[in-house]
N, C-alpha and C. Protein backbone atom coordinates (compact mmCIF):
# COMPACT_ATOMS: atom_id res chain seq x y z
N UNK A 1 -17.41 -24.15 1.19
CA UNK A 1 -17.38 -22.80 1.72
C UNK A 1 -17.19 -21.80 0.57
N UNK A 2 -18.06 -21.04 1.02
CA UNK A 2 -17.58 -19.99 -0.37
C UNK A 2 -16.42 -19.04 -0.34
N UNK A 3 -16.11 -18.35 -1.85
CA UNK A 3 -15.08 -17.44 -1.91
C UNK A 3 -15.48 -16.59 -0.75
N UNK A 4 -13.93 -15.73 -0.30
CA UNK A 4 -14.19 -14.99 0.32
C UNK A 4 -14.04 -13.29 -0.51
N UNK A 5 -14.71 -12.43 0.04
CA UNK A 5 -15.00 -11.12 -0.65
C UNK A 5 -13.12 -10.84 -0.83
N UNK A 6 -13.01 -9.91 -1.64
CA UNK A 6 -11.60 -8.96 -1.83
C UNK A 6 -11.99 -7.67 -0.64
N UNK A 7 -11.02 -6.98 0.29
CA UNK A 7 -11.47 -6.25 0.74
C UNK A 7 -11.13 -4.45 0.01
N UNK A 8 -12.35 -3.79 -0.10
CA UNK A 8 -12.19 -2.82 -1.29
C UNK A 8 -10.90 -1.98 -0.54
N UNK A 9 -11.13 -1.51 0.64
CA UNK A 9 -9.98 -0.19 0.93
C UNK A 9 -8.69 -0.75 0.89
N UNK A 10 -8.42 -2.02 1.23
CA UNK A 10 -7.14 -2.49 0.58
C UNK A 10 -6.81 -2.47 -0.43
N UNK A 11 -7.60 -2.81 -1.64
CA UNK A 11 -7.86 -3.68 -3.09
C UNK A 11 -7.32 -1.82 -3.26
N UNK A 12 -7.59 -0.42 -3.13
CA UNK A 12 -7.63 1.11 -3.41
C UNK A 12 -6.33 0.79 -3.21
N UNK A 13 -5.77 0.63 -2.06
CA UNK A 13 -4.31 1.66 -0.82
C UNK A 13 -3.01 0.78 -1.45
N UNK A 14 -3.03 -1.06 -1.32
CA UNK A 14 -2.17 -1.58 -1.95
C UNK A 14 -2.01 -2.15 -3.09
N UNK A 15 -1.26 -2.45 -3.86
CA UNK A 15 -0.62 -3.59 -4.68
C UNK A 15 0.22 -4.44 -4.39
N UNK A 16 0.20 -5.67 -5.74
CA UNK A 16 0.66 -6.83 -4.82
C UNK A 16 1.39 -7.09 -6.46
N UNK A 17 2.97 -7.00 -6.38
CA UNK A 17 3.77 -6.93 -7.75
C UNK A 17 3.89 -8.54 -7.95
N UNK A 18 4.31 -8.62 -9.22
CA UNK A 18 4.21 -10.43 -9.73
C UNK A 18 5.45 -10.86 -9.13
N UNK A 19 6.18 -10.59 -8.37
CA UNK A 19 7.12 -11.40 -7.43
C UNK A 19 6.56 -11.74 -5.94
N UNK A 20 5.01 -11.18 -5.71
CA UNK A 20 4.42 -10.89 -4.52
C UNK A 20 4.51 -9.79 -4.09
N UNK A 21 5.81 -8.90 -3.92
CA UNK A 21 5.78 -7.63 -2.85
C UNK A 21 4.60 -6.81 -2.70
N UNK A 22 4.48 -6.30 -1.22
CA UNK A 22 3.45 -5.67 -1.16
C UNK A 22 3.62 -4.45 -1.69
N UNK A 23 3.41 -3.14 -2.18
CA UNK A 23 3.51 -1.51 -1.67
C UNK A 23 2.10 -1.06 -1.54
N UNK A 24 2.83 -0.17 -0.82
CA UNK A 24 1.63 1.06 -0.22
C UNK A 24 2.20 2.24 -0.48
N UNK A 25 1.18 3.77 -0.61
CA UNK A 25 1.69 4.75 -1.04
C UNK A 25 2.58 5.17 0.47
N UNK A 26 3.39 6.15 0.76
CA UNK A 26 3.77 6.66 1.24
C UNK A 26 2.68 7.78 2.63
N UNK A 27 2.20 7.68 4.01
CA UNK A 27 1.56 8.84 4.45
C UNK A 27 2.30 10.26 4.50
N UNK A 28 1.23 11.02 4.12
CA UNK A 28 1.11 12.49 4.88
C UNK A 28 1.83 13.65 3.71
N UNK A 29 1.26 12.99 2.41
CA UNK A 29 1.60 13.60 0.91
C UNK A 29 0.44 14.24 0.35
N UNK A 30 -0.63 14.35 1.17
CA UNK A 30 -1.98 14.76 0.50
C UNK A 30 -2.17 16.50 0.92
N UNK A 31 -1.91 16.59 1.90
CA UNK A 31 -2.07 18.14 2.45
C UNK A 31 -1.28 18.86 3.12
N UNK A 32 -1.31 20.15 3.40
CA UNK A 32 -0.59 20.95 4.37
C UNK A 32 0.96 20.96 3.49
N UNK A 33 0.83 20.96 2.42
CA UNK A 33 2.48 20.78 1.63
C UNK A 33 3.43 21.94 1.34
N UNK A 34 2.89 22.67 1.70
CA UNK A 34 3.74 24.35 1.47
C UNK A 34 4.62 23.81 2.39
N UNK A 35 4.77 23.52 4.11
CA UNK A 35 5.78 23.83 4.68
C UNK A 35 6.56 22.84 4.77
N UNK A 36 6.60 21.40 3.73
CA UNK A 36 7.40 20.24 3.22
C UNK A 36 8.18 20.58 2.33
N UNK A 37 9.51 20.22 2.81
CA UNK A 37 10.55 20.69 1.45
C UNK A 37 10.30 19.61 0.54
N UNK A 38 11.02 20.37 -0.47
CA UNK A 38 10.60 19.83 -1.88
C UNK A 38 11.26 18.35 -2.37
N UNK A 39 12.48 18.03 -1.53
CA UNK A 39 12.77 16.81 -1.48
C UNK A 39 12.22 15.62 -0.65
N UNK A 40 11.23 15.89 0.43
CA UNK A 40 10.31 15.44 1.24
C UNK A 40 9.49 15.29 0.74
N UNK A 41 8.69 15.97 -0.62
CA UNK A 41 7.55 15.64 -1.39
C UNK A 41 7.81 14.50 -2.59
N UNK A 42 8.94 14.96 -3.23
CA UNK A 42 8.88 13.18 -4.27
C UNK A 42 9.54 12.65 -3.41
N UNK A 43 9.41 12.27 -2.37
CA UNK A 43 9.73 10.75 -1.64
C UNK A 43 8.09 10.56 -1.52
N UNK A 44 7.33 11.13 -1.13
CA UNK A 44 5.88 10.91 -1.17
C UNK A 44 5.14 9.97 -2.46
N UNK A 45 5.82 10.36 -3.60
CA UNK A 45 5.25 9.58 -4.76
C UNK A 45 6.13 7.67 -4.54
N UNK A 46 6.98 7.83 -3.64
CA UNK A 46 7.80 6.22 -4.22
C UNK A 46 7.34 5.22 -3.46
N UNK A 47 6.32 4.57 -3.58
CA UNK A 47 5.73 3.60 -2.88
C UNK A 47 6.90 3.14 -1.61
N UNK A 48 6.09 2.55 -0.50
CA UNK A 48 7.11 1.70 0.46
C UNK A 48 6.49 0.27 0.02
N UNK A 49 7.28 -0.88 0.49
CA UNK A 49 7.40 -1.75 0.39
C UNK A 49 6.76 -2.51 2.05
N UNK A 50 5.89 -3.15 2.23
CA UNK A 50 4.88 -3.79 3.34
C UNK A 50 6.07 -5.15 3.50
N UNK A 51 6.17 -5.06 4.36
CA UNK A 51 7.10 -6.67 5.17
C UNK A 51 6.37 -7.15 5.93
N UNK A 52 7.18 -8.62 6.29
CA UNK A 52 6.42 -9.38 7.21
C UNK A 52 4.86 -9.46 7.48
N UNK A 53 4.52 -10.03 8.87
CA UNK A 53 3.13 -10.08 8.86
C UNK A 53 2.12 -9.19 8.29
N UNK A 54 2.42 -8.11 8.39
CA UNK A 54 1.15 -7.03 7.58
C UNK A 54 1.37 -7.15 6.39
N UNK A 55 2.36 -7.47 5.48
CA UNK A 55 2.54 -8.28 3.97
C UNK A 55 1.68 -9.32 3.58
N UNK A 56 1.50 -10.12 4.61
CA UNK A 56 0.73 -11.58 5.07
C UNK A 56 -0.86 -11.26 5.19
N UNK A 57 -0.96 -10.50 5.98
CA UNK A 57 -2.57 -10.34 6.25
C UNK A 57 -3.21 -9.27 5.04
N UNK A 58 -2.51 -8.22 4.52
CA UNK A 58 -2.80 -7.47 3.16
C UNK A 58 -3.04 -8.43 1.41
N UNK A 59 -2.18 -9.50 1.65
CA UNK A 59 -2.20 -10.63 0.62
C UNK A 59 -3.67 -11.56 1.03
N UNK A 60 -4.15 -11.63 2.24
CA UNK A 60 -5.13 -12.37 2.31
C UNK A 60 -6.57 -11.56 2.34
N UNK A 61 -6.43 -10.50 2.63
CA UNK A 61 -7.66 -9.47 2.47
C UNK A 61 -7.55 -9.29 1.13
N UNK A 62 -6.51 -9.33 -0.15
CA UNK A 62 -6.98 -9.24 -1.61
C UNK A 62 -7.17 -10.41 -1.67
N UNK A 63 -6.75 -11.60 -1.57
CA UNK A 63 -7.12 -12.47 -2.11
C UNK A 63 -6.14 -13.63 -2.55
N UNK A 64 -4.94 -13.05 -2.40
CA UNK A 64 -3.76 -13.05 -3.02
C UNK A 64 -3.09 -14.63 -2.29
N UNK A 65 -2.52 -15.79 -2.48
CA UNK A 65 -2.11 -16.78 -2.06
C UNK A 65 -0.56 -16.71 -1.45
């Protein structure tokens, strides 16, 4: 059976750190930011951390074991 593809919009949105963890950026940091206080915006830059099953199925759409 052959390899299977990497999937690209994942391969963009997450990373997968050399202990495994997943992150993803943070939503709803791209627009409309005037009426977000300013401590609400760098929480936007600090990646979250993906658990459990959606950790699982994001590791198998890159590729990841």
């Amino acid at each position: 059976m052959p390899k299977l593809k990497t999937h690209s919009g994942t391969k963009d949105r997450m990373k997968v750190t050399k202990n495994g963890k997943v992150l993803q950026g943070r939503a709803g940091g791209n627009h409309l930011l005037q009426k977000k206080s300013a401590s609400r915006k760098r929480t936007f830059a600090v990646p979250v951390q993906v658990v459990g099953k959606n950790a699982k199925n994001i590791k198998r759409k890159l590729g990841v074991s």
